[in-house]
N, C-alpha and C. Protein backbone atom coordinates (compact mmCIF):
# COMPACT_ATOMS: atom_id res chain seq x y z
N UNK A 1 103.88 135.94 175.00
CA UNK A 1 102.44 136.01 175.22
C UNK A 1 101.77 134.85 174.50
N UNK A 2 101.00 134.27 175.67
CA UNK A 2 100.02 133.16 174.68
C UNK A 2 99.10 133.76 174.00
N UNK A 3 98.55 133.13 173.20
CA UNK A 3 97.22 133.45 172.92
C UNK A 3 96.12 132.39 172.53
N UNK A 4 95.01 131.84 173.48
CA UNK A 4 94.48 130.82 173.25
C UNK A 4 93.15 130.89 172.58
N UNK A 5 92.76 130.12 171.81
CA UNK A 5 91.29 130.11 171.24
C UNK A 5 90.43 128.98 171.81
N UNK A 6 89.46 128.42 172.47
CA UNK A 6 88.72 127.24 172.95
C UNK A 6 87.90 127.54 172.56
N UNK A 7 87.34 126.48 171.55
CA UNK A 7 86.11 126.39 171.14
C UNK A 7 85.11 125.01 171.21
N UNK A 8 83.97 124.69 171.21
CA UNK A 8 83.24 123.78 171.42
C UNK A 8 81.82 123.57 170.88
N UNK A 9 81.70 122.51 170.30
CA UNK A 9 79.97 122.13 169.69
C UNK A 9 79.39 121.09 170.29
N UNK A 10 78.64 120.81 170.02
CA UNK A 10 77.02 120.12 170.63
C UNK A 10 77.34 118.64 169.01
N UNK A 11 77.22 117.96 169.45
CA UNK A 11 76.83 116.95 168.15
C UNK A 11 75.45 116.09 168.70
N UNK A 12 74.53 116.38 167.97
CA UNK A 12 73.26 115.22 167.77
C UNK A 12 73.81 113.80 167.28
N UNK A 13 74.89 113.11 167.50
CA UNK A 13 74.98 111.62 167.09
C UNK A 13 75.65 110.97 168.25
N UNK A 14 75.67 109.83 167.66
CA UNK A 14 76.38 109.09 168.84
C UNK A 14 77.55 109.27 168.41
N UNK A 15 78.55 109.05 169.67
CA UNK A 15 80.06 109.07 169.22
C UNK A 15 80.56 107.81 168.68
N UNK A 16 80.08 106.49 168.32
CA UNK A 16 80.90 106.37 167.73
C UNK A 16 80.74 106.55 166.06
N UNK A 17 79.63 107.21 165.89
CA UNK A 17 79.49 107.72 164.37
C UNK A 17 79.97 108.49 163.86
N UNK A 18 80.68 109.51 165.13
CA UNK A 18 81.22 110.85 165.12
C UNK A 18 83.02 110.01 164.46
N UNK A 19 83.28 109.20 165.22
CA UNK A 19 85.06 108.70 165.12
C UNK A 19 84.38 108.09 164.07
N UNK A 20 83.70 107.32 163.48
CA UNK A 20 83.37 106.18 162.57
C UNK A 20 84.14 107.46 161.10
N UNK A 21 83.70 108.95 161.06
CA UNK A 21 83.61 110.33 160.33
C UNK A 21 84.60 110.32 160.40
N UNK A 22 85.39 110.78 161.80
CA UNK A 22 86.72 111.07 162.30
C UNK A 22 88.04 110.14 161.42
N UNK A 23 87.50 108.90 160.74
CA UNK A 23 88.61 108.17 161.15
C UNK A 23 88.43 107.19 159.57
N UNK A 24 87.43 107.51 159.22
CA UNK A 24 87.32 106.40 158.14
C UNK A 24 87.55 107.24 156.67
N UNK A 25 88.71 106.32 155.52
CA UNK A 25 88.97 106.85 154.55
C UNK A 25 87.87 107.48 153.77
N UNK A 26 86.51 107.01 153.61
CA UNK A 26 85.32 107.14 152.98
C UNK A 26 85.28 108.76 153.11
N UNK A 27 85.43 108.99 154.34
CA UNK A 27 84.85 110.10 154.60
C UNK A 27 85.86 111.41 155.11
N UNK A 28 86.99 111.23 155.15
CA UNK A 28 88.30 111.51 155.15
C UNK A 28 88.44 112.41 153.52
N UNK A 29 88.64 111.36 153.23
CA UNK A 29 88.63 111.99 151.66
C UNK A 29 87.44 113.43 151.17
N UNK A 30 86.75 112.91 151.53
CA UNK A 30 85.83 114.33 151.44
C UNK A 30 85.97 115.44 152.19
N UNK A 31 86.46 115.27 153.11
CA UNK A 31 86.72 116.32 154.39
C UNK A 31 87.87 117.16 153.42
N UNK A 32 89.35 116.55 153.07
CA UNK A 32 90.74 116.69 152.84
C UNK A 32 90.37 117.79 151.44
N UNK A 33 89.49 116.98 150.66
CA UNK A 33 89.32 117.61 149.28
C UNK A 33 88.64 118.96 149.00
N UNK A 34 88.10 119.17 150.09
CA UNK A 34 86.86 120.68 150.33
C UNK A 34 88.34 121.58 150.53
N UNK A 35 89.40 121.13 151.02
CA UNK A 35 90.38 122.17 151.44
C UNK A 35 91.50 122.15 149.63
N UNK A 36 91.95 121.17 149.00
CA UNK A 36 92.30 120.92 147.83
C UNK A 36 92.07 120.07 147.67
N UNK A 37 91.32 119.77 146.09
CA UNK A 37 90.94 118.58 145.43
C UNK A 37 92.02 117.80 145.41
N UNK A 38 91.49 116.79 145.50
CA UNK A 38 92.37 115.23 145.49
C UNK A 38 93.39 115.12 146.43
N UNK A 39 93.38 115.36 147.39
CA UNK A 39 94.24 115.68 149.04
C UNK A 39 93.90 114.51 149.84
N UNK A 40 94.82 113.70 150.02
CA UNK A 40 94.73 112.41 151.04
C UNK A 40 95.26 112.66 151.73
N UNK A 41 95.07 111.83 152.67
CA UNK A 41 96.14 111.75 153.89
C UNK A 41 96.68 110.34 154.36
N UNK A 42 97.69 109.94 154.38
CA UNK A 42 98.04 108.63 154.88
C UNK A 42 98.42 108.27 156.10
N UNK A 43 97.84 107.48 156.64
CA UNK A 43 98.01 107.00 158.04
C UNK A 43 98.38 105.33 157.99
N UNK A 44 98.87 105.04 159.40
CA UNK A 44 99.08 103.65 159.33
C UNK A 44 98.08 102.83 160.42
């Protein structure tokens, strides 16, 4: 049995401010750390 969840929001910005969020260490880091302090993530 599957079981699926779909969910969806509305954003007031432009997209590329949304990926600029999505994608940039600045703001990465703050996202990672709300879940455990000092939590990076490395990408290439």
């Amino acid at each position: 049995m599957n079981n699926v969840i779909n969910k969806s929001i509305g954003l007031s910005a432009p997209k590329e401010n949304v990926w600029r969020v999505l994608t940039e260490k600045q703001f990465t880091d703050v996202w990672y750390s709300a879940f455990s302090e000092g939590t990076q993530a490395l990408t290439d």
